[in-house]
Protein backbone atom coordinates (compact mmCIF):
# COMPACT_ATOMS: atom_id res chain seq x y z
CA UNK A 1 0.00 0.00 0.00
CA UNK A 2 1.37 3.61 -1.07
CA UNK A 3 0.90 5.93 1.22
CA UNK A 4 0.63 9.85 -0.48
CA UNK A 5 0.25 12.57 1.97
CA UNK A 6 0.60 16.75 1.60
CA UNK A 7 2.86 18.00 4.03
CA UNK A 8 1.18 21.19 4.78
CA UNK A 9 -2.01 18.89 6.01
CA UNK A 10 -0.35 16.82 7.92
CA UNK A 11 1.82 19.23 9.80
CA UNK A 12 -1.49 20.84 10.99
CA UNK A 13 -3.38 17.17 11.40
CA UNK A 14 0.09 16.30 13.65
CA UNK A 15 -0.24 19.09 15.44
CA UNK A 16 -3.36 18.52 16.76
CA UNK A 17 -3.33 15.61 16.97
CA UNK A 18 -0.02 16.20 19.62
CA UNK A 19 -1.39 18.77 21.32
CA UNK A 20 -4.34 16.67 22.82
CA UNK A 21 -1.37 14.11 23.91
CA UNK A 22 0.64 16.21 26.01
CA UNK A 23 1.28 15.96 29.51
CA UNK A 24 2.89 17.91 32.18
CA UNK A 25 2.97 21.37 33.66
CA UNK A 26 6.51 22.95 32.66
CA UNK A 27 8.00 20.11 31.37
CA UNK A 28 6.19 18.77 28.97
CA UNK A 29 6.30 15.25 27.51
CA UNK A 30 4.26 12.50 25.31
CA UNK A 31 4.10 8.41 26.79
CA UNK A 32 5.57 5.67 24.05
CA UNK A 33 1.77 4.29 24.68
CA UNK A 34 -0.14 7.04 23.76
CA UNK A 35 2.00 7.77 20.54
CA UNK A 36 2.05 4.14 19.56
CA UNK A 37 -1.63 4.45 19.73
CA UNK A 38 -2.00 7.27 17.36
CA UNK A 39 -4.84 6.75 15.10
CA UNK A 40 -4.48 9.50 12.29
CA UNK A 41 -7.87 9.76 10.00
CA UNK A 42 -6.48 11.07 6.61
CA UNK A 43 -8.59 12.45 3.56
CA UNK A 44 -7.78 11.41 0.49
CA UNK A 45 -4.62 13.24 -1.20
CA UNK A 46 -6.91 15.75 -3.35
CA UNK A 47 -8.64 16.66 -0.43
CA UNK A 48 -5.67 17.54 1.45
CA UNK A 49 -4.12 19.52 -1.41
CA UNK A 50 -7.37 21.52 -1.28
CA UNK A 51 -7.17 22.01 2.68
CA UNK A 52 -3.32 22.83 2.35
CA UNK A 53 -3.96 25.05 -0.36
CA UNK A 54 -6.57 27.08 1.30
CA UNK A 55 -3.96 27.54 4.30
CA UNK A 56 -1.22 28.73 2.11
CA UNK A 57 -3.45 31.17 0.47
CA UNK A 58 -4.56 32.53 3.90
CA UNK A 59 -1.48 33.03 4.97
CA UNK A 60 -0.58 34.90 1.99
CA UNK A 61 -3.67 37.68 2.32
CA UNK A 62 -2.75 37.81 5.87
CA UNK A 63 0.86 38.80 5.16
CA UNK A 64 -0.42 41.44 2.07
CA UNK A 65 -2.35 42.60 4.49
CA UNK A 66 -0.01 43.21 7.53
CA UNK A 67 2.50 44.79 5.31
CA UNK A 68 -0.67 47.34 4.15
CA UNK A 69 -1.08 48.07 7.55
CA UNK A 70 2.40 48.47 8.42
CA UNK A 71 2.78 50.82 5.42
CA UNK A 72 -0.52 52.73 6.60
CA UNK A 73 1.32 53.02 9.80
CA UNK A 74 4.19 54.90 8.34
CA UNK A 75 2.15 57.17 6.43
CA UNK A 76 -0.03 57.78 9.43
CA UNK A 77 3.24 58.54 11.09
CA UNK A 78 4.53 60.83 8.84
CA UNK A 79 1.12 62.98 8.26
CA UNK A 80 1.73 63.54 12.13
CA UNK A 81 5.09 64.46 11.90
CA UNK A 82 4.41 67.40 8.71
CA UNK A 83 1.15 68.32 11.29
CA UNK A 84 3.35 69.42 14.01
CA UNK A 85 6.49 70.76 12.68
């Protein structure tokens, strides 16, 4: 059996998936039993092209975004500075 999985998916499946497992205050750290028990639930390869897809687009209109704010910041800041010189 071939096994085809997108990496973007499964870094956020894993990551869930981990998070529920973890034990400890401070120090944290996973059992061999409950890892060896991991049951992962994967959607079929053009399904998780679609769901990794969606995330990288995402994070690309939240980083055009944050750099239109950040410019709007600037210009903001200098509109203050020709207002009280």
């Amino acid at each position: 059996m071939i096994l085809i999985l997108h990496i973007p998916y499964l870094m956020v499946l894993l990551e869930k998936k981990l998070n529920e497992l973890f034990r400890g205050g401070t120090q944290i750290y996973v059992n061999y039993p409950a890892v060896s028990n991991l049951k992962l639930e994967l959607p079929k390869i053009e399904e998780q092209q679609k769901i990794g897809s969606f995330f990288k687009q995402l994070d690309n209109t939240i980083t055009l975004h944050q750099r239109k704010l950040d410019l709007l910041k600037e210009q903001k800041k200098g509109f203050l500075q020709k207002m009280f010189v």
